[in-house]
N, C-alpha and C. Protein backbone atom coordinates (compact mmCIF):
# COMPACT_ATOMS: atom_id res chain seq x y z
N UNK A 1 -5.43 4.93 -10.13
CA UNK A 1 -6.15 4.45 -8.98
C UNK A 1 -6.41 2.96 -9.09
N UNK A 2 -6.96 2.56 -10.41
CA UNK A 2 -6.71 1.33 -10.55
C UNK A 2 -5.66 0.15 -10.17
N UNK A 3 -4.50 0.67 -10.40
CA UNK A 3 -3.02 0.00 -10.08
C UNK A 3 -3.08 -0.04 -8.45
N UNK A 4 -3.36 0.93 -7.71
CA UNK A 4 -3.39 1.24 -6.00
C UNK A 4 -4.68 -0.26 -5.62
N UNK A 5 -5.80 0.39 -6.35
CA UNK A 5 -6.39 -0.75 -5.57
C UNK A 5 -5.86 -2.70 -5.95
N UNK A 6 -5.51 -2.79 -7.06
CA UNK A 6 -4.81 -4.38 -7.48
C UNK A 6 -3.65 -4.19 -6.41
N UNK A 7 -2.99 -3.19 -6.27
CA UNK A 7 -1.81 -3.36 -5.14
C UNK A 7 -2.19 -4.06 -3.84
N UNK A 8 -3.16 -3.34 -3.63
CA UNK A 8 -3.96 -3.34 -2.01
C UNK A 8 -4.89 -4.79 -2.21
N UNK A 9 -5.33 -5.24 -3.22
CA UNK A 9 -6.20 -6.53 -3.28
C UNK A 9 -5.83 -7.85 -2.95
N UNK A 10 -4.33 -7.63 -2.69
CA UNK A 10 -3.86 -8.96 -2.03
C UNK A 10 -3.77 -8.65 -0.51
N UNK A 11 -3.59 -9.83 0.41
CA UNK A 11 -4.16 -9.71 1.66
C UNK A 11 -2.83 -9.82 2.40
N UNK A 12 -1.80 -10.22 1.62
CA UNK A 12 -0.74 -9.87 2.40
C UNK A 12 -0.20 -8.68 2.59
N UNK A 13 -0.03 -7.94 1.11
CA UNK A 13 0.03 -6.16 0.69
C UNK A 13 -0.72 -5.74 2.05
N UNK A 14 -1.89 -5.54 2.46
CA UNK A 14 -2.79 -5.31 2.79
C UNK A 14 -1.72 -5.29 4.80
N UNK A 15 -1.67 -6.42 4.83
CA UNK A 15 -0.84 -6.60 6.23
C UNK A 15 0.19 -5.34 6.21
N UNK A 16 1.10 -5.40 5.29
CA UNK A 16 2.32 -5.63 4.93
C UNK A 16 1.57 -3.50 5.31
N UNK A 17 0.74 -3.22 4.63
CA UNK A 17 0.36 -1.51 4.69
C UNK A 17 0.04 -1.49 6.25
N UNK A 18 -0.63 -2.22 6.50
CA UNK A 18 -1.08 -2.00 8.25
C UNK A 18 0.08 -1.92 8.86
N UNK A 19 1.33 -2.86 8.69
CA UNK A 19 2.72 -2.82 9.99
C UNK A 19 3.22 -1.47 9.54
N UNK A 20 3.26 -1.10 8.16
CA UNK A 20 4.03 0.40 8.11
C UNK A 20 3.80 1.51 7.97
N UNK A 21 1.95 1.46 8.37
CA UNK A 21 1.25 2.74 8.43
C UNK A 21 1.99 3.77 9.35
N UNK A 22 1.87 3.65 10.64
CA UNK A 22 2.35 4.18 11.60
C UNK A 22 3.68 4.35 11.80
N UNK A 23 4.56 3.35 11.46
CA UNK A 23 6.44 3.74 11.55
C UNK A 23 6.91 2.70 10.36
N UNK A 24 8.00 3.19 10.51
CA UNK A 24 9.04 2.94 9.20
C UNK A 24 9.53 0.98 9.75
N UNK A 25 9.46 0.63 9.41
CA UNK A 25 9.58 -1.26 9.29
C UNK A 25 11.08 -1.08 7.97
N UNK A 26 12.40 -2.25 8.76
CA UNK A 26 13.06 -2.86 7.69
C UNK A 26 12.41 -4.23 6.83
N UNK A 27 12.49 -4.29 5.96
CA UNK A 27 12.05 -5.55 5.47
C UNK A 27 12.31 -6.86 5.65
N UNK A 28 13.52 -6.72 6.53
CA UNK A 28 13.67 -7.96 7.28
C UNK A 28 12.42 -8.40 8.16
N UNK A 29 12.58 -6.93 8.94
CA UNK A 29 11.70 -7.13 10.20
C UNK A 29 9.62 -7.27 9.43
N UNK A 30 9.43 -6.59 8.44
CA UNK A 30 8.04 -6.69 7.88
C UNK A 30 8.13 -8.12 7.84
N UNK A 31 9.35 -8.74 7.26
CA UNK A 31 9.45 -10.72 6.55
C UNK A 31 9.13 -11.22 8.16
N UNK A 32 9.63 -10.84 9.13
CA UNK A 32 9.00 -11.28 10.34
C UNK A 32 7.96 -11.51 10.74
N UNK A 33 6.95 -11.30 10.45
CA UNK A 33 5.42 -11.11 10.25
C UNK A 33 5.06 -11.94 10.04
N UNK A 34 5.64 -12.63 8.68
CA UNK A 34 5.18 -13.85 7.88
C UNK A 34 6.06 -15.34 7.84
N UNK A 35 5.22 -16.19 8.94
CA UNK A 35 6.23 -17.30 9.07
C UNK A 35 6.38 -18.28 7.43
N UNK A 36 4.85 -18.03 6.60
CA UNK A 36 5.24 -18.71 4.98
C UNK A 36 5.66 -18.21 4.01
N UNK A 37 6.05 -17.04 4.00
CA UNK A 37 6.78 -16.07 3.08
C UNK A 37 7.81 -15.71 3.23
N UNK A 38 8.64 -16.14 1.76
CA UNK A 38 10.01 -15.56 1.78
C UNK A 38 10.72 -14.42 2.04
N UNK A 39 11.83 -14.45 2.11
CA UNK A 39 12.32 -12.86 1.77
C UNK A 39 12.07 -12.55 0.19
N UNK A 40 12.17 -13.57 -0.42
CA UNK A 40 12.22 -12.58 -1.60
C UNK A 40 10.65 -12.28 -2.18
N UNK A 41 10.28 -12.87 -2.17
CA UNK A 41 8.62 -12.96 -1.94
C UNK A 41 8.03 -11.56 -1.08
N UNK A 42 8.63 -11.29 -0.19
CA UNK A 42 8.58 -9.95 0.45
C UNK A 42 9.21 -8.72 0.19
N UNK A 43 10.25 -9.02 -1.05
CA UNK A 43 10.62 -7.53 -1.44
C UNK A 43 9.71 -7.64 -2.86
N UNK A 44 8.99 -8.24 -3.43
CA UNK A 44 8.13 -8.06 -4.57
C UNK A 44 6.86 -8.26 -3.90
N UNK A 45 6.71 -7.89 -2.94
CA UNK A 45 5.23 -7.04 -2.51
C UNK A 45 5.88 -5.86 -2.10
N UNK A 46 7.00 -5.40 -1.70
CA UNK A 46 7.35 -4.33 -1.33
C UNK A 46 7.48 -3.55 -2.51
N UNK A 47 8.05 -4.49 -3.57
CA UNK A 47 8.06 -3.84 -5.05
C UNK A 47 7.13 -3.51 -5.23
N UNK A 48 5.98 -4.16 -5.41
CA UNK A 48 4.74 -3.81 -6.13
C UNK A 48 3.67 -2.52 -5.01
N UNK A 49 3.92 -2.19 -4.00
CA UNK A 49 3.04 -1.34 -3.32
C UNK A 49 4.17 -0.11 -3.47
N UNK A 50 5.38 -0.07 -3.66
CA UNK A 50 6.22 0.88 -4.02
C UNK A 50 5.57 1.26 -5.60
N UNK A 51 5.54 0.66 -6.61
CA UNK A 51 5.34 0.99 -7.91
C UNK A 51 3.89 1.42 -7.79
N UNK A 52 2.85 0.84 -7.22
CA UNK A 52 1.18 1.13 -7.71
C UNK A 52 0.87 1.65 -6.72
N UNK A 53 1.52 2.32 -5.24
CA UNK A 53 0.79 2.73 -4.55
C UNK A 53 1.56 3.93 -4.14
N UNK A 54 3.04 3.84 -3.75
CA UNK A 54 3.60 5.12 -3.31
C UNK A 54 4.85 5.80 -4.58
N UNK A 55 4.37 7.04 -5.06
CA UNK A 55 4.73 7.52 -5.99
C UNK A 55 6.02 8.71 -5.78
N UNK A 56 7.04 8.75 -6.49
CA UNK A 56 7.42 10.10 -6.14
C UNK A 56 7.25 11.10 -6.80
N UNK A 57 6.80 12.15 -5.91
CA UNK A 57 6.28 13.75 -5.91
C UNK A 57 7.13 14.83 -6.64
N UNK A 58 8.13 14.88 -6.16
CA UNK A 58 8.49 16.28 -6.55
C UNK A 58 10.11 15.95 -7.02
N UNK A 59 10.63 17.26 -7.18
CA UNK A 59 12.24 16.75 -7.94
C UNK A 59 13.17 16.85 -6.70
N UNK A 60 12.55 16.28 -5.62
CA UNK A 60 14.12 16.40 -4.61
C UNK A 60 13.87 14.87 -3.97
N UNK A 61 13.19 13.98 -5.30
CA UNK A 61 12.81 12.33 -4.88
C UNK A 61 11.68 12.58 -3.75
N UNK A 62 11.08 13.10 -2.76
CA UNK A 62 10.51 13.07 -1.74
C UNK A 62 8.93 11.80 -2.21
N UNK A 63 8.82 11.32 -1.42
CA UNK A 63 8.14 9.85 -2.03
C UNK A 63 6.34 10.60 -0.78
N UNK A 64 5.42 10.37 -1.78
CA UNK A 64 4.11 10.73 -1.83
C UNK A 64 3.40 9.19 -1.72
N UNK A 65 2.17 9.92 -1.29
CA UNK A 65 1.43 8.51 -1.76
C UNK A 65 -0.38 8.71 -2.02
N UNK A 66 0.42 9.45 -3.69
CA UNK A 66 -0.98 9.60 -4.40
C UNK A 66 -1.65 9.32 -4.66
N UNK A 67 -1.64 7.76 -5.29
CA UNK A 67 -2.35 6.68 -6.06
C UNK A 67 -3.25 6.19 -4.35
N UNK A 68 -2.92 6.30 -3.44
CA UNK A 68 -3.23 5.75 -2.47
C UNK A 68 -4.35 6.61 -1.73
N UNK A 69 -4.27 8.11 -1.57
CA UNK A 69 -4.83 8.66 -0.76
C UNK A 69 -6.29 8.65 -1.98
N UNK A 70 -5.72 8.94 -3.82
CA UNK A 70 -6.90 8.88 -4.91
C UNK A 70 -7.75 7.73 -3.72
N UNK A 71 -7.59 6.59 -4.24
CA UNK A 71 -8.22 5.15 -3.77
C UNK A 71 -8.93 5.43 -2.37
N UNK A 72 -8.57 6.30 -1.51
CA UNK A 72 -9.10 6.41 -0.26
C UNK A 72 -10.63 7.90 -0.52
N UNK A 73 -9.87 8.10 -1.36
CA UNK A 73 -10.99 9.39 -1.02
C UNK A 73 -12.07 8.67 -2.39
N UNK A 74 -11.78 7.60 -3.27
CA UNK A 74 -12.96 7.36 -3.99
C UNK A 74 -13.92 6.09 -3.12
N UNK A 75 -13.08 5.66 -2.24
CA UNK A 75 -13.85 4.58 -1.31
C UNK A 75 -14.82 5.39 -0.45
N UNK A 76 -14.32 6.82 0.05
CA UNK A 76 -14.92 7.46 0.80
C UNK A 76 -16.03 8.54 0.70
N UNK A 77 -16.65 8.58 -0.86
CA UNK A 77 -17.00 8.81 -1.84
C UNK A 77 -18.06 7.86 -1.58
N UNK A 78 -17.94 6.47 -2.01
CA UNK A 78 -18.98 5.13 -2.33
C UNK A 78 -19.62 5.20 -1.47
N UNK A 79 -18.75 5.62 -0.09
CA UNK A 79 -19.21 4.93 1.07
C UNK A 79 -20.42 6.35 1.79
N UNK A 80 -20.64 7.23 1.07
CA UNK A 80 -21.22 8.28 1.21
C UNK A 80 -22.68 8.22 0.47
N UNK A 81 -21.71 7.71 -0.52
CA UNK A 81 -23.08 7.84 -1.51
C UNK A 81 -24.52 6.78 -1.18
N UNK A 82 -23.43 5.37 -0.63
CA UNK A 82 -24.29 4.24 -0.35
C UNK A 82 -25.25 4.87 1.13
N UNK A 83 -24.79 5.28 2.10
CA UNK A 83 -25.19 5.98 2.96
C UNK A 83 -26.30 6.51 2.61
N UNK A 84 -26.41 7.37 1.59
CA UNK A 84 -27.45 8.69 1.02
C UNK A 84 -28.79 7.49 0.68
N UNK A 85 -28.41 6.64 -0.05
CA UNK A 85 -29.65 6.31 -0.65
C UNK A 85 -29.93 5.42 0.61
């Protein structure tokens, strides 16, 4: 969970999760987004939210995203607890 949230702590990662929440983005088209960022600069954030955030699951490759939903349900957790008191 640790690795998910350093993934997510940069603010471009962070963009870069918002354009491909909802549908599938080429990485050309995500590099579109960003008029100061490279392409290659954009496949090593793609690297790095691939490695610390979306994991693969099972043995037929099918790609999960464990480390990610962990990180969501311990935010959602804090955000309960802070609530309570």
């Amino acid at each position: 969970m640790d690795l998910a949230f350093g993934a997510l702590g940069d603010p471009r990662r962070q963009e870069i999760m918002r354009l491909v929440w909802s549908e599938e983005m080429a990485s050309s088209a995500i590099g579109g987004h960003f008029d100061d960022v490279s392409r290659c600069a954009i496949s090593q954030h793609l690297g790095m939210l691939h490695r610390e955030v979306v994991q693969a699951r099972d043995s037929d490759d099918r790609i999960g995203i464990g480390p990610l939903l962990d990180a969501i349900s311990w935010t959602n957790c804090v955000a309960d607890f802070s609530t309570a008191i």
